[in-house]
Every structure is written in structure tokens, then in C-alpha cells.
N, C-alpha and C. Protein backbone atom coordinates (compact mmCIF):
# COMPACT_ATOMS: atom_id res chain seq x y z
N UNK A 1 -27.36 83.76 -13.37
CA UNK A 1 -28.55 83.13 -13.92
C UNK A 1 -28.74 81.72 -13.37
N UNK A 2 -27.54 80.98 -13.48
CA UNK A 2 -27.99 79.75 -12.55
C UNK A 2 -27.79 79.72 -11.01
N UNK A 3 -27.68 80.70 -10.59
CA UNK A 3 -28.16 81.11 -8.95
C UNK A 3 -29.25 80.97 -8.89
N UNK A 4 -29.98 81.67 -9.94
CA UNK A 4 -31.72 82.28 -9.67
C UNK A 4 -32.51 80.72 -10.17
N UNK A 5 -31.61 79.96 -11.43
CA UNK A 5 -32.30 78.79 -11.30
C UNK A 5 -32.31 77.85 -10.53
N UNK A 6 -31.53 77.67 -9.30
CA UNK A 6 -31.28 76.67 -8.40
C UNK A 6 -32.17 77.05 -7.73
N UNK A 7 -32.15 78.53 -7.00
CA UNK A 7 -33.15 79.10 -5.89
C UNK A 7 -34.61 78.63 -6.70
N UNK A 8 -35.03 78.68 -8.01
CA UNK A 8 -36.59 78.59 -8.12
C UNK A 8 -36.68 77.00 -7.67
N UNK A 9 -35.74 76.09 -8.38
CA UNK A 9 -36.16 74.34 -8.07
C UNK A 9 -36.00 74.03 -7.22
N UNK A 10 -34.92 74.75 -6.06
CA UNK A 10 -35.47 74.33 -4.73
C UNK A 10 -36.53 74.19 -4.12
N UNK A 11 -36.98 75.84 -4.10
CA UNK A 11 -38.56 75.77 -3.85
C UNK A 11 -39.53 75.79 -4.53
N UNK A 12 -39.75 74.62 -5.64
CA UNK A 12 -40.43 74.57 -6.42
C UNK A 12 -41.66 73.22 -6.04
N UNK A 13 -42.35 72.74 -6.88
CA UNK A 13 -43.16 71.67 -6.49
C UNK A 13 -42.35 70.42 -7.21
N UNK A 14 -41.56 70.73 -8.28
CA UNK A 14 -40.66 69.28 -8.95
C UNK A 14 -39.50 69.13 -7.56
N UNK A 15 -39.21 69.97 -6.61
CA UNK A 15 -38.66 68.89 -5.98
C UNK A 15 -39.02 68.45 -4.89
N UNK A 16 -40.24 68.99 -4.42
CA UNK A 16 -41.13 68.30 -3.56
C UNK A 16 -41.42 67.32 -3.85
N UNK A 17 -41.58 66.82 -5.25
CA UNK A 17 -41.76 65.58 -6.60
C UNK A 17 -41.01 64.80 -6.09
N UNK A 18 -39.73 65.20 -6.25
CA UNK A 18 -37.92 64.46 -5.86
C UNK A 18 -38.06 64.01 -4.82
N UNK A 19 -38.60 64.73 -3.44
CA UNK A 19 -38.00 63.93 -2.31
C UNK A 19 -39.40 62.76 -2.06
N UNK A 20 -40.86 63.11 -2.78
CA UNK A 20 -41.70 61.98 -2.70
C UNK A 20 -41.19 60.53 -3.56
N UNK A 21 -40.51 60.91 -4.23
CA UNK A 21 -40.56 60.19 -5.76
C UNK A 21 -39.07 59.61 -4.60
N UNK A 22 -37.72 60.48 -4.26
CA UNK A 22 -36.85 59.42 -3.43
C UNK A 22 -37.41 58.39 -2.59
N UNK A 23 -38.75 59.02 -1.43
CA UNK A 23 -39.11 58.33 -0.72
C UNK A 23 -39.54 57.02 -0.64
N UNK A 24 -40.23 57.13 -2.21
CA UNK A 24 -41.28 56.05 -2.80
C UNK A 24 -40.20 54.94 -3.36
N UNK A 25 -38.74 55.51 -4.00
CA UNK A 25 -38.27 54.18 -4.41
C UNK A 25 -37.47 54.01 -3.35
N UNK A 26 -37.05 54.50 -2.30
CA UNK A 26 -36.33 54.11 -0.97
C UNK A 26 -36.85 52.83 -0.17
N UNK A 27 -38.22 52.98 0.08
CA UNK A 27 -38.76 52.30 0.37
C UNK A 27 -39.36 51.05 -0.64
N UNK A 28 -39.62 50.88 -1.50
CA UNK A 28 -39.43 49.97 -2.88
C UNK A 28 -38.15 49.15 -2.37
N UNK A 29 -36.81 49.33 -2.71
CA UNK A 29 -35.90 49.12 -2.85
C UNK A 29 -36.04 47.96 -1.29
N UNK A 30 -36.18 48.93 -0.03
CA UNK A 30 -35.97 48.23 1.33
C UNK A 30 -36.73 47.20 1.32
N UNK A 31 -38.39 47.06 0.53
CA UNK A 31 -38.97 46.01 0.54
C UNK A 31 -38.76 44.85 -0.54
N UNK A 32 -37.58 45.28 -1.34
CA UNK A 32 -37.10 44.46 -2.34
C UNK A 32 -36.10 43.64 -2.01
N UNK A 33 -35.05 44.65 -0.92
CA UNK A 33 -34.23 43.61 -0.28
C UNK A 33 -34.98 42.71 1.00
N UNK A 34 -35.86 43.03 1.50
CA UNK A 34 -36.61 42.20 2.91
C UNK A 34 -36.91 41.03 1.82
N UNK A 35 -37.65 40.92 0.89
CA UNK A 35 -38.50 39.79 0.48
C UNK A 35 -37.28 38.87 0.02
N UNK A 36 -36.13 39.36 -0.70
CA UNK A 36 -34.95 38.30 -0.84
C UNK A 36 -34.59 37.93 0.07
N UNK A 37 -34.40 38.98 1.00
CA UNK A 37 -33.97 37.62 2.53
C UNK A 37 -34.74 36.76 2.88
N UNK A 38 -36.25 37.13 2.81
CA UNK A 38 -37.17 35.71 3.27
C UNK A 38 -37.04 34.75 2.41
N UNK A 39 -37.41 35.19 1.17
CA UNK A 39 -37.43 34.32 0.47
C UNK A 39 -36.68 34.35 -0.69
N UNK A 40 -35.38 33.50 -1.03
CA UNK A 40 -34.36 33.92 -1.90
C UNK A 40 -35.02 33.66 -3.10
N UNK A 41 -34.66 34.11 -4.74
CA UNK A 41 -35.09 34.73 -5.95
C UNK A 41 -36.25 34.94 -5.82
N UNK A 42 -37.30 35.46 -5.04
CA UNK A 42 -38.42 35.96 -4.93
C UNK A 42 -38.75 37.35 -6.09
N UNK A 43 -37.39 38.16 -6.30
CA UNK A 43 -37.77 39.55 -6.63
C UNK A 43 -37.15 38.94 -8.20
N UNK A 44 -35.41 38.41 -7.57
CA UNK A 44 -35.03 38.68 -9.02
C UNK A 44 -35.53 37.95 -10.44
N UNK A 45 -36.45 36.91 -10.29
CA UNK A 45 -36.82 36.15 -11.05
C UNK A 45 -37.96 37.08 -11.78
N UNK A 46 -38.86 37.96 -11.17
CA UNK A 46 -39.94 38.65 -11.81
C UNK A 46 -39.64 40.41 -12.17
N UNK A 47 -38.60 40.65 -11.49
CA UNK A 47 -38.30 42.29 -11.96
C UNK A 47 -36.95 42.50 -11.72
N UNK A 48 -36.92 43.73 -13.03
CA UNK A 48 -35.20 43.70 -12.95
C UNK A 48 -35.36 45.08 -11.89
N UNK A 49 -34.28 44.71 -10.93
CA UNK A 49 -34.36 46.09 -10.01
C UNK A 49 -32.97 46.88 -10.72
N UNK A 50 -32.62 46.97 -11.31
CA UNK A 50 -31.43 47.94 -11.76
C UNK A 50 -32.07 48.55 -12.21
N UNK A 51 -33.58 49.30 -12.93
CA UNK A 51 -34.20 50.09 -13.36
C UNK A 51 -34.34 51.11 -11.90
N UNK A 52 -34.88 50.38 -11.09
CA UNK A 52 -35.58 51.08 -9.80
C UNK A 52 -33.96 51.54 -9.49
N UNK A 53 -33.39 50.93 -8.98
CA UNK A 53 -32.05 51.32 -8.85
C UNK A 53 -31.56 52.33 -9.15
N UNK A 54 -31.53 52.69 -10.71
CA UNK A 54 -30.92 54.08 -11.25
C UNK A 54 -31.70 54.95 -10.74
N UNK A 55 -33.21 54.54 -11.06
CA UNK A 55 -33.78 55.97 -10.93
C UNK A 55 -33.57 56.77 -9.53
N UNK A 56 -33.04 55.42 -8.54
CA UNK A 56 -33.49 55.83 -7.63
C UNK A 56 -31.78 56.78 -7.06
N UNK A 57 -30.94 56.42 -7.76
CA UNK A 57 -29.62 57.22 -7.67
C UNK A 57 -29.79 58.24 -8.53
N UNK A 58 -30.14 58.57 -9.45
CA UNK A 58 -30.54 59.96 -10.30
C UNK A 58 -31.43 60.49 -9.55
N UNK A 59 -32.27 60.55 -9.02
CA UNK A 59 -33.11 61.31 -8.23
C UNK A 59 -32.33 61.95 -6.99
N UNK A 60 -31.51 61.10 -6.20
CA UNK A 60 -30.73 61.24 -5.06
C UNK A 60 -29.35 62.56 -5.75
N UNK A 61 -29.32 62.10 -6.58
CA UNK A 61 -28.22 63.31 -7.47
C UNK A 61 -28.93 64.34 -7.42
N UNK A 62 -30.11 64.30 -8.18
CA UNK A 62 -30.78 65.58 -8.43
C UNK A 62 -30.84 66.30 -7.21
N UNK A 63 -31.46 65.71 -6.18
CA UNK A 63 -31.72 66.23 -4.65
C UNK A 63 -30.45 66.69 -4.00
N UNK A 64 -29.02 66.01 -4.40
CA UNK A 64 -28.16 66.93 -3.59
C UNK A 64 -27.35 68.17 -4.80
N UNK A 65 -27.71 67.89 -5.97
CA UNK A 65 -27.44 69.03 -6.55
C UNK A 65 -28.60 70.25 -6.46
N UNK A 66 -30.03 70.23 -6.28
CA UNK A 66 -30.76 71.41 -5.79
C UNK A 66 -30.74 71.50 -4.41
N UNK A 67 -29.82 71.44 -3.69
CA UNK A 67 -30.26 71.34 -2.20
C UNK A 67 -29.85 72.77 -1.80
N UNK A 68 -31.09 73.37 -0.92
CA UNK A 68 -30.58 74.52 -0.42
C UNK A 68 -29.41 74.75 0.46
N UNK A 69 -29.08 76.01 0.40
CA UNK A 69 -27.53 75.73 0.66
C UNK A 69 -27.56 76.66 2.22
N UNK A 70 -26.87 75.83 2.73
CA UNK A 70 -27.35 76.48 4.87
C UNK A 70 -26.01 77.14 4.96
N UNK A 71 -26.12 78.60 5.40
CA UNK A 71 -24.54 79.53 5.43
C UNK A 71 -24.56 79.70 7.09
């Protein structure tokens, strides 16, 4: 039974969700660290990034626990 549920969320549209939704805070994150290097407390003074952070490691979990599996 959880064979058949891995095979549906693979190819499902929630994890087409996952790898937009990784993409979107991947890139978040890269432009969070660029703006601290230009300009130091730029980010951390107005947003806490440990929110973006998790989500963005729970999502990365999710994606390698549905990942299709290559034999």
C-alpha cells in the first residue's frame, strides 16, 4: 500500500508543487545570502530567515523521500 502511495506523489501535481516551491525558496535563500554580503544586516534586521530556512529543508526531505526510484 505504501508502494502504490509513493508511485501516485511522485507523479502527482503536489510534487511538481515541491520542486517549484524548492526552486522558489532556493533561490530566496541565494538572494538572501548575496544582499548580506553587499550589504551587512541588510536581511537580518527585517526578516527572520530560519522560517524560509526550514521550509526550505522540509520540502528538500519531502523531495528525496518521494523521489522516483532509477533500477
Amino acid at each position: 500500500m505504501l508502494n502504490k502511495r509513493i508511485k501516485f506523489i511522485s507523479g502527482s501535481k503536489f510534487h511538481q508543487f515541491c520542486w517549484e516551491f524548492f526552486y522558489v525558496l532556493s533561490g530566496a535563500l541565494g538572494l538572501f545570502a548575496l544582499m548580506e554580503i553587499i550589504k551587512p544586516w541588510s536581511v537580518v534586521n527585517y526578516l527572520n530567515i530560519s522560517l524560509v530556512l526550514l521550509l526550505w529543508v522540509l520540502d528538500a526531505m519531502i523531495l528525496l523521500a518521494f523521489r522516483e526510484k532509477k533500477v
